[in-house]
N, C-alpha and C. Protein backbone atom coordinates (compact mmCIF):
# COMPACT_ATOMS: atom_id res chain seq x y z
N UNK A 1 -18.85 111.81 6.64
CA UNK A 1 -18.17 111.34 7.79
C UNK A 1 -19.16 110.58 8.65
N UNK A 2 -18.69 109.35 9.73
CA UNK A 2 -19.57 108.64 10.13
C UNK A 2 -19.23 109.26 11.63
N UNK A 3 -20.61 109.95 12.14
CA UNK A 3 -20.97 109.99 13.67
C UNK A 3 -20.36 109.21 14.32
N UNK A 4 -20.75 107.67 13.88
CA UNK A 4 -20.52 106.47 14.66
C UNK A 4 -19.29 106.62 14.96
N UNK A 5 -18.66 106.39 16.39
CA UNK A 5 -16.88 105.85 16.63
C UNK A 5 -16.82 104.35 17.04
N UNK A 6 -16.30 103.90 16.46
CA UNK A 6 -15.64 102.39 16.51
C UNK A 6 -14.87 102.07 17.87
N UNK A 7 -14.85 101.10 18.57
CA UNK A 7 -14.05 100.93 19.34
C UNK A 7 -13.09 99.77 18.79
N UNK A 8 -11.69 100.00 18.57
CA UNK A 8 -10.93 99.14 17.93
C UNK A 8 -10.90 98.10 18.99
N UNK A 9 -10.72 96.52 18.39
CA UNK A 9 -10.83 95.49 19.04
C UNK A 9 -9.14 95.30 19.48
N UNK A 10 -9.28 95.13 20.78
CA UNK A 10 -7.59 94.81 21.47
C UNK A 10 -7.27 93.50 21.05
N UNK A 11 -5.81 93.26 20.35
CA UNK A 11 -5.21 91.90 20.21
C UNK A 11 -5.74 91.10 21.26
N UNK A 12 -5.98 90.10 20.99
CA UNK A 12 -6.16 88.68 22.05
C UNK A 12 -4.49 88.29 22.37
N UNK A 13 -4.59 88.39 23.67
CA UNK A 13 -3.29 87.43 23.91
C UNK A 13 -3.33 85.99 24.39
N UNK A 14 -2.71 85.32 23.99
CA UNK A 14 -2.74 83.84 23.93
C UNK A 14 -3.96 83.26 24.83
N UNK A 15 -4.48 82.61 24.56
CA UNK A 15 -5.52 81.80 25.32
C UNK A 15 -6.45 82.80 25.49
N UNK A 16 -6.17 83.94 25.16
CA UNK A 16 -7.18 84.89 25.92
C UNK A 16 -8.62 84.34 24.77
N UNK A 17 -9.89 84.44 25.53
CA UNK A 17 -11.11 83.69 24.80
C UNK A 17 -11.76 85.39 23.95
N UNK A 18 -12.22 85.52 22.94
CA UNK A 18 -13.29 86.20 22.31
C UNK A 18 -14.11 86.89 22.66
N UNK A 19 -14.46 88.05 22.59
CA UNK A 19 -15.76 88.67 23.17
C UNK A 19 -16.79 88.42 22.88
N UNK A 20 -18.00 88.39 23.89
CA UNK A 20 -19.53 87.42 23.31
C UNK A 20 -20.05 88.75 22.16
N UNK A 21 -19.98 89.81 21.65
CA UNK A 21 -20.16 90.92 21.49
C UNK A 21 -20.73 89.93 19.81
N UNK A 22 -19.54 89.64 19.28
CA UNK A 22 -19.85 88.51 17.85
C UNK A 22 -20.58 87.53 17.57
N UNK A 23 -20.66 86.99 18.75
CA UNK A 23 -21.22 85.72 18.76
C UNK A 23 -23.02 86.31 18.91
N UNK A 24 -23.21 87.20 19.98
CA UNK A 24 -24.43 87.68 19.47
C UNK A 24 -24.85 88.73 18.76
N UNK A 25 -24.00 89.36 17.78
CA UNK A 25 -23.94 90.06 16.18
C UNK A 25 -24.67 88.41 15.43
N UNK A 26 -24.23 87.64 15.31
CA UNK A 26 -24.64 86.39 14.66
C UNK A 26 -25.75 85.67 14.99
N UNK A 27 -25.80 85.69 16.03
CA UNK A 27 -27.44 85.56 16.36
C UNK A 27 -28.26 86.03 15.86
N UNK A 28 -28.34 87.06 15.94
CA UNK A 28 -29.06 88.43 15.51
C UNK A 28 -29.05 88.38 14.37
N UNK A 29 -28.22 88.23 13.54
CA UNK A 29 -28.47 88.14 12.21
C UNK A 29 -28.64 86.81 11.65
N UNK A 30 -28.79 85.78 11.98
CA UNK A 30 -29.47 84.43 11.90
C UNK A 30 -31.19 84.77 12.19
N UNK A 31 -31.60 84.98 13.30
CA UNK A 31 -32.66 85.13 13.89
C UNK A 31 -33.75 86.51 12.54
N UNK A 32 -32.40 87.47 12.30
CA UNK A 32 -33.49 88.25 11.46
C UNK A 32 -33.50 87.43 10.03
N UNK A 33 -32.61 87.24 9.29
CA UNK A 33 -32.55 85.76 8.32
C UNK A 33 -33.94 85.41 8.46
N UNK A 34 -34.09 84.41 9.59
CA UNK A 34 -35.58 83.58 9.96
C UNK A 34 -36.55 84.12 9.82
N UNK A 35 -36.74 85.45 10.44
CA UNK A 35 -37.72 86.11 10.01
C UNK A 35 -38.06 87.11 8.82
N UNK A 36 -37.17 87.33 7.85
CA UNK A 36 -37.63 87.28 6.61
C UNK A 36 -37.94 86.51 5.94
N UNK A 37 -37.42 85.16 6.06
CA UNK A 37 -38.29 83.48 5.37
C UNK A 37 -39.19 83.85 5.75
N UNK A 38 -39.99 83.57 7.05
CA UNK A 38 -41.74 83.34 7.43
C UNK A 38 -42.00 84.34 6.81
N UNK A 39 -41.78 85.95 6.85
CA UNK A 39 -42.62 86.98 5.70
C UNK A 39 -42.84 86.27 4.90
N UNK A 40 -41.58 86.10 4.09
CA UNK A 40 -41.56 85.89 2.52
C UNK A 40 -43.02 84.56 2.34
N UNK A 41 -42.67 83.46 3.19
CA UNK A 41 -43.34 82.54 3.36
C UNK A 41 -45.20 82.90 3.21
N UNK A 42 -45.18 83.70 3.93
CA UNK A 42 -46.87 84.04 4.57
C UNK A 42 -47.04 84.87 3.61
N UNK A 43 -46.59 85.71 2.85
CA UNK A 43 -46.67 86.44 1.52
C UNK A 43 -46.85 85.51 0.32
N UNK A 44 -46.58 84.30 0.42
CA UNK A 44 -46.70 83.59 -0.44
C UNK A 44 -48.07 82.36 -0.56
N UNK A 45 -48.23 82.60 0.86
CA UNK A 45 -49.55 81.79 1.14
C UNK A 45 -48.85 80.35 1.36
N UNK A 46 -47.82 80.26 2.22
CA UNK A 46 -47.18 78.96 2.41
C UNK A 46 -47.51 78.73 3.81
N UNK A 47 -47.78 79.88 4.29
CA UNK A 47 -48.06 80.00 6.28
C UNK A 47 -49.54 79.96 6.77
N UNK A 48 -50.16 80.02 5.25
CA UNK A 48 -51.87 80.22 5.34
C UNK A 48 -52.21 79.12 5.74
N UNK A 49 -53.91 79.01 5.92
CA UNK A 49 -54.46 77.14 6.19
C UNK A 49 -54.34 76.70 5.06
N UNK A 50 -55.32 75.57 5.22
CA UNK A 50 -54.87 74.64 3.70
C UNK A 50 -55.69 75.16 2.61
N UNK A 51 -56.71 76.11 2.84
CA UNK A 51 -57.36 76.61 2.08
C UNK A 51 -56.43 77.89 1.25
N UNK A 52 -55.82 78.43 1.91
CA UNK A 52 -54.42 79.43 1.51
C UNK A 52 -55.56 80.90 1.52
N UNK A 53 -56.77 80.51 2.51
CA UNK A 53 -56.97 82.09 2.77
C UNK A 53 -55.79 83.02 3.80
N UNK A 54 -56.13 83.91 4.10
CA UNK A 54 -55.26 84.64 4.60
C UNK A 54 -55.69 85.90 5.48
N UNK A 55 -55.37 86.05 6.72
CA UNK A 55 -56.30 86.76 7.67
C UNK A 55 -56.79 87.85 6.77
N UNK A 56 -56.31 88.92 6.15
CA UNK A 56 -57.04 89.85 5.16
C UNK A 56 -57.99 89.73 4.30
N UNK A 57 -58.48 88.18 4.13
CA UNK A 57 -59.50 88.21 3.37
C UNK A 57 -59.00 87.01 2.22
N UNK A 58 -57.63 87.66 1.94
CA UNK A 58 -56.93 87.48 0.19
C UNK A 58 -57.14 85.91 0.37
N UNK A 59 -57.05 85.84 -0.52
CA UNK A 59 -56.73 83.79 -1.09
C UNK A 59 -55.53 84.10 -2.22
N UNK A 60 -54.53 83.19 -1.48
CA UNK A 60 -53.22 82.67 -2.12
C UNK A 60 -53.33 81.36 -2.58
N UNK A 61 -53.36 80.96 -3.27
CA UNK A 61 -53.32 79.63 -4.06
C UNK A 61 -51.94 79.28 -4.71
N UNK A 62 -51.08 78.63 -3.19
CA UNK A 62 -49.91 78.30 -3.34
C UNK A 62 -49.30 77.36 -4.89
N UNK A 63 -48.20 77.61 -5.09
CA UNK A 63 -48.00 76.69 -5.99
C UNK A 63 -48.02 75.58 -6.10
N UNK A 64 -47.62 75.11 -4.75
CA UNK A 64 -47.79 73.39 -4.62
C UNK A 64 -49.14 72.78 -4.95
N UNK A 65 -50.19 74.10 -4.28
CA UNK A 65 -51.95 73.59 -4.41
C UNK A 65 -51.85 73.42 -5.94
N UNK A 66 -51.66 74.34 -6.67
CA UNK A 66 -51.61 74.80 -8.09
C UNK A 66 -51.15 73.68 -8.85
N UNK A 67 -50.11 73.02 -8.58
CA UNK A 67 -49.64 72.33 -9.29
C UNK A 67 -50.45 71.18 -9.22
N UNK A 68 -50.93 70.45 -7.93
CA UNK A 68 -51.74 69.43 -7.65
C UNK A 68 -52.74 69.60 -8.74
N UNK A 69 -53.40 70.28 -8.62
CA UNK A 69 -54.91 71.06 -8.76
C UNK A 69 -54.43 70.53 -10.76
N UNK A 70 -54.02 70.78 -11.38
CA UNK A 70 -52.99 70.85 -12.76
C UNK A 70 -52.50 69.29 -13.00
N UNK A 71 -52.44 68.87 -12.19
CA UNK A 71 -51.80 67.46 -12.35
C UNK A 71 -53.30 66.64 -11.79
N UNK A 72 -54.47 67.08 -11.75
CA UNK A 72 -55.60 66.40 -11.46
C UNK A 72 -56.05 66.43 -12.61
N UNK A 73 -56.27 67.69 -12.83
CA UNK A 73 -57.09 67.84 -14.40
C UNK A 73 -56.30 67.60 -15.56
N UNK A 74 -55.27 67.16 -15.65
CA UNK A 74 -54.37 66.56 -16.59
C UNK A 74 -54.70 65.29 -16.40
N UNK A 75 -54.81 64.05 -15.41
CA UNK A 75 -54.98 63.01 -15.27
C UNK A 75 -56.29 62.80 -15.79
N UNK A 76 -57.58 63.60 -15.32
CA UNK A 76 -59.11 63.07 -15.70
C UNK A 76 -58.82 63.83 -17.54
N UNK A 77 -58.18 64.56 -18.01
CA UNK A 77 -58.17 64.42 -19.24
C UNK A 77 -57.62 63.40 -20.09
N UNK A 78 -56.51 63.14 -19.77
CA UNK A 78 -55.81 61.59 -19.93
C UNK A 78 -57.07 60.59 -19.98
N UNK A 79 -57.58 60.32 -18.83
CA UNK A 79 -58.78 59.44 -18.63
C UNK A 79 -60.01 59.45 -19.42
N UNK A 80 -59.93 60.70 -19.74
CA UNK A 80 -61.10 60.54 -20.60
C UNK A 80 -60.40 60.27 -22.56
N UNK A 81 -59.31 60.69 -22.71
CA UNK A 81 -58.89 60.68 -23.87
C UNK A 81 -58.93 58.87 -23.95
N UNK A 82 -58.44 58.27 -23.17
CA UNK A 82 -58.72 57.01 -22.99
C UNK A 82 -59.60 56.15 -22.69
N UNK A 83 -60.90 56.57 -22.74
CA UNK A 83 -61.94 56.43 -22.31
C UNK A 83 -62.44 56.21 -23.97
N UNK A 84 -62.12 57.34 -24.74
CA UNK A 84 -62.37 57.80 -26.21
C UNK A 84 -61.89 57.21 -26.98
N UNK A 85 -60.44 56.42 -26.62
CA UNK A 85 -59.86 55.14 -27.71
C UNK A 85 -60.80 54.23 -27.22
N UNK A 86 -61.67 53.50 -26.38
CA UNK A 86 -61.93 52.40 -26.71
C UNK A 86 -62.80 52.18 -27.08
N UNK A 87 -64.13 53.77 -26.70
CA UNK A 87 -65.33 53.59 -27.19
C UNK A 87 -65.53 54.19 -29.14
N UNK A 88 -64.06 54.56 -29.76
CA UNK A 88 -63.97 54.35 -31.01
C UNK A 88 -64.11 53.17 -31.54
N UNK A 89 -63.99 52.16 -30.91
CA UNK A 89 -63.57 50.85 -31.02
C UNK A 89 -62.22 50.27 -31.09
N UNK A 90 -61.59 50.80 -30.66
CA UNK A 90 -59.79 50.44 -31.04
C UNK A 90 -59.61 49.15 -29.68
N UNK A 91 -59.02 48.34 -30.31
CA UNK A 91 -58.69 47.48 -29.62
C UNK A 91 -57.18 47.02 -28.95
N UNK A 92 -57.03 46.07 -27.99
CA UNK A 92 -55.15 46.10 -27.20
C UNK A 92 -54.68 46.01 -28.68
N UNK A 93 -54.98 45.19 -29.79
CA UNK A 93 -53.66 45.56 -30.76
C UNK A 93 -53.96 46.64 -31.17
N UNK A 94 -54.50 47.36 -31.53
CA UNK A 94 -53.98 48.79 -31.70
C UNK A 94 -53.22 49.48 -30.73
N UNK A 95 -53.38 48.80 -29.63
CA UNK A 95 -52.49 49.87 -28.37
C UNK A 95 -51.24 49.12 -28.71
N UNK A 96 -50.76 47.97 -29.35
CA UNK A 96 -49.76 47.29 -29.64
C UNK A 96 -49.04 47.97 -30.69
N UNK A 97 -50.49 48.30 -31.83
CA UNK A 97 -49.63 48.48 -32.99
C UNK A 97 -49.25 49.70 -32.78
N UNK A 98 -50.32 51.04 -31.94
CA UNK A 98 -50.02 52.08 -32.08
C UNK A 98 -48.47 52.97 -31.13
N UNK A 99 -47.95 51.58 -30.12
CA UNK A 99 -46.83 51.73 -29.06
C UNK A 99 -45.71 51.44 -30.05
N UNK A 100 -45.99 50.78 -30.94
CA UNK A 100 -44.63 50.28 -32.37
C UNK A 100 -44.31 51.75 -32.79
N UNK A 101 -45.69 52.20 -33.31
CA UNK A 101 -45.52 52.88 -34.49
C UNK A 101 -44.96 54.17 -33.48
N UNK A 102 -45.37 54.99 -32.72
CA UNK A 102 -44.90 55.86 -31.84
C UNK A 102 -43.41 55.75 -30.60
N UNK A 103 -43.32 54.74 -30.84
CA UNK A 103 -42.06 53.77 -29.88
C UNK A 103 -41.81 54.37 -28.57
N UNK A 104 -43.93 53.88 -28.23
CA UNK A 104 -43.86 54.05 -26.70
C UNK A 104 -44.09 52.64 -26.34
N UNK A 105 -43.58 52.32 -24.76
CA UNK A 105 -44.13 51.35 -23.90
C UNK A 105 -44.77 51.64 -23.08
N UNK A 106 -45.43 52.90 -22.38
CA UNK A 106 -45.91 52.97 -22.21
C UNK A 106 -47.95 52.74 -22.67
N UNK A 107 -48.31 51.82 -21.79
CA UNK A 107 -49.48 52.04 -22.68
C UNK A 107 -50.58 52.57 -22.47
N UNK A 108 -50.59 53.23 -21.37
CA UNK A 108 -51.96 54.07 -21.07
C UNK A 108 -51.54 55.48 -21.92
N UNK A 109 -50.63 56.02 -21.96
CA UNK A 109 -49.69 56.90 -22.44
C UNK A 109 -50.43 56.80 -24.40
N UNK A 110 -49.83 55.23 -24.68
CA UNK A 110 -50.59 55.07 -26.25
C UNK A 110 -52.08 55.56 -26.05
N UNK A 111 -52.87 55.01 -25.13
CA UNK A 111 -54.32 55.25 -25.52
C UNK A 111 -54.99 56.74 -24.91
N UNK A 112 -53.94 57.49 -24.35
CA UNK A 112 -54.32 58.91 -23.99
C UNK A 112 -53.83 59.49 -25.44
N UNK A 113 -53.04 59.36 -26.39
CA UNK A 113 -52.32 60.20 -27.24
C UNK A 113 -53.65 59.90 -27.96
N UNK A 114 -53.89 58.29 -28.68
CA UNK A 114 -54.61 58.12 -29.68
C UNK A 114 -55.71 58.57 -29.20
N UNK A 115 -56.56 58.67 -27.90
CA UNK A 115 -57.76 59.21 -27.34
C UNK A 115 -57.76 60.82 -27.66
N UNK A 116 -56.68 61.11 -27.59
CA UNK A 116 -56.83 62.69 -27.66
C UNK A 116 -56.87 62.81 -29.17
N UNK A 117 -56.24 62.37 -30.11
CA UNK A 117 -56.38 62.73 -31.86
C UNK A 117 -57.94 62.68 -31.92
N UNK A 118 -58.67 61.32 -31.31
CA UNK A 118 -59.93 61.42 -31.41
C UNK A 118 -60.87 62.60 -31.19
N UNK A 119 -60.26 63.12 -29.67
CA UNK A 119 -61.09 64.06 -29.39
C UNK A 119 -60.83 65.33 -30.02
N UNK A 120 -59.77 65.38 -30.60
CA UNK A 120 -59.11 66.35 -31.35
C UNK A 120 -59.97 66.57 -32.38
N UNK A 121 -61.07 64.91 -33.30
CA UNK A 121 -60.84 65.39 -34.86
C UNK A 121 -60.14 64.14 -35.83
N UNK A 122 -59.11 64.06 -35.49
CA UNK A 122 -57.64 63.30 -36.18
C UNK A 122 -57.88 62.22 -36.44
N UNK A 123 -58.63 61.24 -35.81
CA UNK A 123 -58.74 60.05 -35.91
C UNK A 123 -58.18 59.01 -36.98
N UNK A 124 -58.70 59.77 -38.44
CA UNK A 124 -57.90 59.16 -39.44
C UNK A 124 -56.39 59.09 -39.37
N UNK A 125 -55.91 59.93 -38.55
CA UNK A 125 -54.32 59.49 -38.15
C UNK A 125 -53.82 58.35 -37.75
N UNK A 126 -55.04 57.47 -37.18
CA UNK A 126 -54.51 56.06 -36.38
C UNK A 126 -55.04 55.35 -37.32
N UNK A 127 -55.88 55.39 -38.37
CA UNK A 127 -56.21 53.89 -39.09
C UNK A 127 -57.64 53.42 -38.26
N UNK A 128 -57.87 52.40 -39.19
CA UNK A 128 -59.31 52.35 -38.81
C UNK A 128 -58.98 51.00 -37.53
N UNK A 129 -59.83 50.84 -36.69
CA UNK A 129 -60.05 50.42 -35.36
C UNK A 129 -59.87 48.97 -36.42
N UNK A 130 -58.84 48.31 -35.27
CA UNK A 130 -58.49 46.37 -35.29
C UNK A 130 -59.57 45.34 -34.32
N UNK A 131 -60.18 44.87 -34.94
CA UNK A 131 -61.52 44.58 -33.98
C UNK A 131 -60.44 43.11 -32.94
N UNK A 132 -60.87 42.97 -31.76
CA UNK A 132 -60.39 42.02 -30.61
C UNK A 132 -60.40 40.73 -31.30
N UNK A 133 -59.25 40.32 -31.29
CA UNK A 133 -59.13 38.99 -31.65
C UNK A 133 -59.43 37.90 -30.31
N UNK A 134 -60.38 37.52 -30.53
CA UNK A 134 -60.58 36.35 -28.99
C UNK A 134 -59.84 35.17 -29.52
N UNK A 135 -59.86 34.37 -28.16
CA UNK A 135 -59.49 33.45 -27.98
C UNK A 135 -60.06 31.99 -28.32
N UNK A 136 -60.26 31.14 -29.14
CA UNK A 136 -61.28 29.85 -29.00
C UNK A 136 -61.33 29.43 -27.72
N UNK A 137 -60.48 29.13 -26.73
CA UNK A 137 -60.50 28.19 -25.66
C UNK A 137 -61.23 29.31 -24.98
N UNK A 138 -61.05 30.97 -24.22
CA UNK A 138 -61.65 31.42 -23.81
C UNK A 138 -62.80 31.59 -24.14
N UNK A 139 -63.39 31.44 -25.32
CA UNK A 139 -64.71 31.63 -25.93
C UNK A 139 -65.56 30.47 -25.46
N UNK A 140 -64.93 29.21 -25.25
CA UNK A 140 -65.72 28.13 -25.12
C UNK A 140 -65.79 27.53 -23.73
N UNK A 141 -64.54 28.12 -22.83
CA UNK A 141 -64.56 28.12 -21.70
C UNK A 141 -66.12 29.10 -21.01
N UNK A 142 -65.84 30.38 -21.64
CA UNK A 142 -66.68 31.40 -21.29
C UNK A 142 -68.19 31.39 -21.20
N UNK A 143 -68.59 30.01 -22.58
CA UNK A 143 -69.97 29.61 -23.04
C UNK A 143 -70.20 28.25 -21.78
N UNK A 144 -69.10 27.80 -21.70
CA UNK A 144 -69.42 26.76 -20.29
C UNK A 144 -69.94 27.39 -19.41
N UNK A 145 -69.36 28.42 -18.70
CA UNK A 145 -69.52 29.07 -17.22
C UNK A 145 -71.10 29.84 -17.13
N UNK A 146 -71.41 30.90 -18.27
CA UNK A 146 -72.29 31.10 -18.75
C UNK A 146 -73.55 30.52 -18.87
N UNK A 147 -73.65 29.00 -19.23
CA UNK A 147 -74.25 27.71 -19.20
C UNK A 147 -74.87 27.14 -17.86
N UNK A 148 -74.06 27.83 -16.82
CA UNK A 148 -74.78 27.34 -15.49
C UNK A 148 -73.61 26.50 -15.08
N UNK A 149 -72.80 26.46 -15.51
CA UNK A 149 -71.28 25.01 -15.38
C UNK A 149 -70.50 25.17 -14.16
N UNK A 150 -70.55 24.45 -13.56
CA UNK A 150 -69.52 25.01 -12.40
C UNK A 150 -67.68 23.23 -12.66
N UNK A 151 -67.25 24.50 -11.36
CA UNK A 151 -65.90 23.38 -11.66
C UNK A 151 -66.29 22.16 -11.31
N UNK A 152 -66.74 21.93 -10.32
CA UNK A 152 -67.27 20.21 -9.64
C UNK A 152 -67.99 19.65 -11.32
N UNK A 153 -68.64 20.49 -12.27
CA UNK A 153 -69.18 19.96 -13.56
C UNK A 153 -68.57 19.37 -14.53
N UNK A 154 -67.20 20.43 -14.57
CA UNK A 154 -66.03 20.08 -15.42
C UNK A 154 -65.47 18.65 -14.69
N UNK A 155 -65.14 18.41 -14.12
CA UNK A 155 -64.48 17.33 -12.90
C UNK A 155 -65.38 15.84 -13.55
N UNK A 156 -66.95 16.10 -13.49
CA UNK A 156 -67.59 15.00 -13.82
C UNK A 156 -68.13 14.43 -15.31
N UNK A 157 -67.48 15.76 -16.05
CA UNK A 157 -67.31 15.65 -17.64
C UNK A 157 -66.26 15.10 -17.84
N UNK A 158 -65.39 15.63 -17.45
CA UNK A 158 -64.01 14.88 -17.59
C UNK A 158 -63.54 13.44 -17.45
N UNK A 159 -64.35 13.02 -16.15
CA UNK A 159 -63.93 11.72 -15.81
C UNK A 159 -65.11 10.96 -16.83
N UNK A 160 -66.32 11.54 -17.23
CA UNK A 160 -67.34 10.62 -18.18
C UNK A 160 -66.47 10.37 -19.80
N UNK A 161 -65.66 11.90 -20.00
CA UNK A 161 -64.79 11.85 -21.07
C UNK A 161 -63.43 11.05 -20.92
N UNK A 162 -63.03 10.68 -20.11
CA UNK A 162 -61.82 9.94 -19.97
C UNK A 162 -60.76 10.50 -19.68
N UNK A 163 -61.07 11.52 -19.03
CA UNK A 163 -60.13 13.26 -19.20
C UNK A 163 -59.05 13.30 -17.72
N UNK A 164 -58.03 13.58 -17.59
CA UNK A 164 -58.00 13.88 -16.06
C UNK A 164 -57.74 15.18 -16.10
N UNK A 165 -57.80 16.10 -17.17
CA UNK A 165 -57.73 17.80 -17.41
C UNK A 165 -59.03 18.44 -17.42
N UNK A 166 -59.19 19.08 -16.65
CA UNK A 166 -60.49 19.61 -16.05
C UNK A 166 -60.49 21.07 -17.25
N UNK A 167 -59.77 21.41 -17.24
CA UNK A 167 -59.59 22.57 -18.50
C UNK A 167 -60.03 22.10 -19.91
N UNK A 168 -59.40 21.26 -20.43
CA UNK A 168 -59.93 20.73 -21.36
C UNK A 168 -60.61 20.14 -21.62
N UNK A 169 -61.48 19.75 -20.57
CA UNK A 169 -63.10 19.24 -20.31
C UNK A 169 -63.71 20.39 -20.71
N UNK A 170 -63.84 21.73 -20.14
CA UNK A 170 -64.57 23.03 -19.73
C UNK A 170 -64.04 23.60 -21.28
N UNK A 171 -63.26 22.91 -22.08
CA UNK A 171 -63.39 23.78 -23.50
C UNK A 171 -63.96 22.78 -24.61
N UNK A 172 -64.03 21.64 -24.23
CA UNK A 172 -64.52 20.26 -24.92
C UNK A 172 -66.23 21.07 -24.85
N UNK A 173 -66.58 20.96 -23.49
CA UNK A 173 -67.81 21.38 -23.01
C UNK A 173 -68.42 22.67 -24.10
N UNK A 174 -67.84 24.09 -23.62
CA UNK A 174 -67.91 24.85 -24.28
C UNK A 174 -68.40 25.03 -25.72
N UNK A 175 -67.20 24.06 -26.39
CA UNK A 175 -67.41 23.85 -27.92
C UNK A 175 -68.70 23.35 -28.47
N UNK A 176 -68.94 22.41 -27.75
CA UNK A 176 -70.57 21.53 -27.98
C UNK A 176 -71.27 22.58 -27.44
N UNK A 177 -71.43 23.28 -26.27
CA UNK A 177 -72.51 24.35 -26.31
C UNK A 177 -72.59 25.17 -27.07
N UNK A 178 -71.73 25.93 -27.72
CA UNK A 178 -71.57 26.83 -28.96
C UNK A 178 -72.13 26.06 -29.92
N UNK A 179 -71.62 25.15 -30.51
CA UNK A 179 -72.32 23.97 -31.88
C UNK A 179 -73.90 24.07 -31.35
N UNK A 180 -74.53 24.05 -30.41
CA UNK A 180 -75.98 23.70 -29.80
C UNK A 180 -75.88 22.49 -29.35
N UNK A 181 -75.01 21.54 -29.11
CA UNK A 181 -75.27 20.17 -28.36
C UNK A 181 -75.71 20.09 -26.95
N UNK A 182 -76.11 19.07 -26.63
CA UNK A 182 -76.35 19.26 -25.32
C UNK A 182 -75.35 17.95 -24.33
N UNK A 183 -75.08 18.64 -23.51
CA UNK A 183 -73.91 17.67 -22.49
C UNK A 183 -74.36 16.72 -21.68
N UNK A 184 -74.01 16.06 -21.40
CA UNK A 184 -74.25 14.29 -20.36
C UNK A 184 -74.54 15.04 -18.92
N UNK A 185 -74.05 16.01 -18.79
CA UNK A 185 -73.97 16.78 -17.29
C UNK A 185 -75.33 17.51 -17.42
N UNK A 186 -75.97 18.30 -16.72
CA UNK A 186 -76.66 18.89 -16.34
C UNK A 186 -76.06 20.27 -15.46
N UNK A 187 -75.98 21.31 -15.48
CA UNK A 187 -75.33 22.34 -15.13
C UNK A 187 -76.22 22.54 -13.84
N UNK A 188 -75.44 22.61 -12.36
CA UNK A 188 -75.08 22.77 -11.26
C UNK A 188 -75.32 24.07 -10.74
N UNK A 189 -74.50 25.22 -11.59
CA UNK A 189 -74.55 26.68 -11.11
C UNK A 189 -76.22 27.23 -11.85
N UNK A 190 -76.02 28.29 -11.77
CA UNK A 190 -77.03 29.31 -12.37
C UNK A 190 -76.13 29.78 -13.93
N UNK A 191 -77.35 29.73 -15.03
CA UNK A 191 -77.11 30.31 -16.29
C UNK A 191 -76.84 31.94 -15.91
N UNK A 192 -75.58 32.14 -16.62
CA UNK A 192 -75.34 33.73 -16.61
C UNK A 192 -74.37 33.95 -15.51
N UNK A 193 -73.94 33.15 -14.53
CA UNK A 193 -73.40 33.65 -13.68
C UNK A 193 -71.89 33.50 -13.73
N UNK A 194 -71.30 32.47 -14.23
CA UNK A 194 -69.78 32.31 -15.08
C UNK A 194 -69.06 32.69 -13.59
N UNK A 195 -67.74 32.09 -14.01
CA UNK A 195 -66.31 31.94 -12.77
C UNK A 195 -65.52 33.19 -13.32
């Protein structure tokens, strides 16, 4: 049997307004609500500093920290697995061929997977490294700049060549420096220092 006696609530008659008696029952139980979150919260190390010590001493190492912390050292492993495709020697077409063969587009994604077989061991899984296919025009562009060549150089090769393409001066150029020729110009910039 309950001690407690109830006081039965009298019908409202029309218009008659509500007793505040409910309205702060609901408070009250909103307000204690709130304060079981912050427990729960500070039990969890969500209310701690950013360090997630905790006046007792304890260290909570929230999940959010946790997860960060997990998604760091996942990234510098990534980085280094990719670090490991290139100093195998694997080159962008292998990140080409190897995004076909796996049917990713992603491509840092290709050279963390194939980086990791490496570091794994596996290597023979990818085939032997596709050495960089260069470019001629970049190659001979590259031996211009290299050369000490600047653009005002290309400009006065061009017009000695009959040229009004300054690009295709600077690979005209190029080509004869690669062969060993030597150019009508005299190079302007510093050897080694390239655009």
């Amino acid at each position: 049997m309950n001690d407690t006696t109830t006081t039965p609530t009298p019908a409202l008659a029309e218009g008659e307004a509500r007793p505040r008696r409910r309205w702060m029952t609901v408070g009250f139980v909103a307000a204690s609500l709130s304060l079981a979150g912050s427990s729960v919260a500070v039990a969890a190390g969500l209310g701690s500093g950013s360090d997630g010590a905790q006046p007792g001493g304890e260290t909570v190492i929230s999940e959010e920290i946790a997860a960060e912390q997990s998604a760091s050292t996942l990234e510098d492993d990534r980085s280094a697995a990719s670090e490991a495709f290139w100093a195998a020697g694997y080159s962008t077409t292998d990140v080409a061929r190897l995004g076909d063969l796996w049917q990713l587009e992603d491509t840092f994604e290709v050279k963390a997977r194939a980086g990791q077989l490496i570091l794994d061991g596996k290597q023979a899984e990818l085939g032997a490294p596709t050495p960089e296919v260069e470019d001629p025009a970049i190659t001979a562009t590259t031996a211009f700049w290299d050369a000490g060549y600047t653009y005002e150089d290309a400009e006065e090769l061009a017009a000695l060549w009959s040229s009004e393409d300054t690009y295709e001066a600077k690979i005209a150029a190029g080509e004869k420096l690669l062969a060993g020729e030597v150019l009508p110009v005299l190079p302007s910039g510093q050897p080694g220092v390239g655009q």
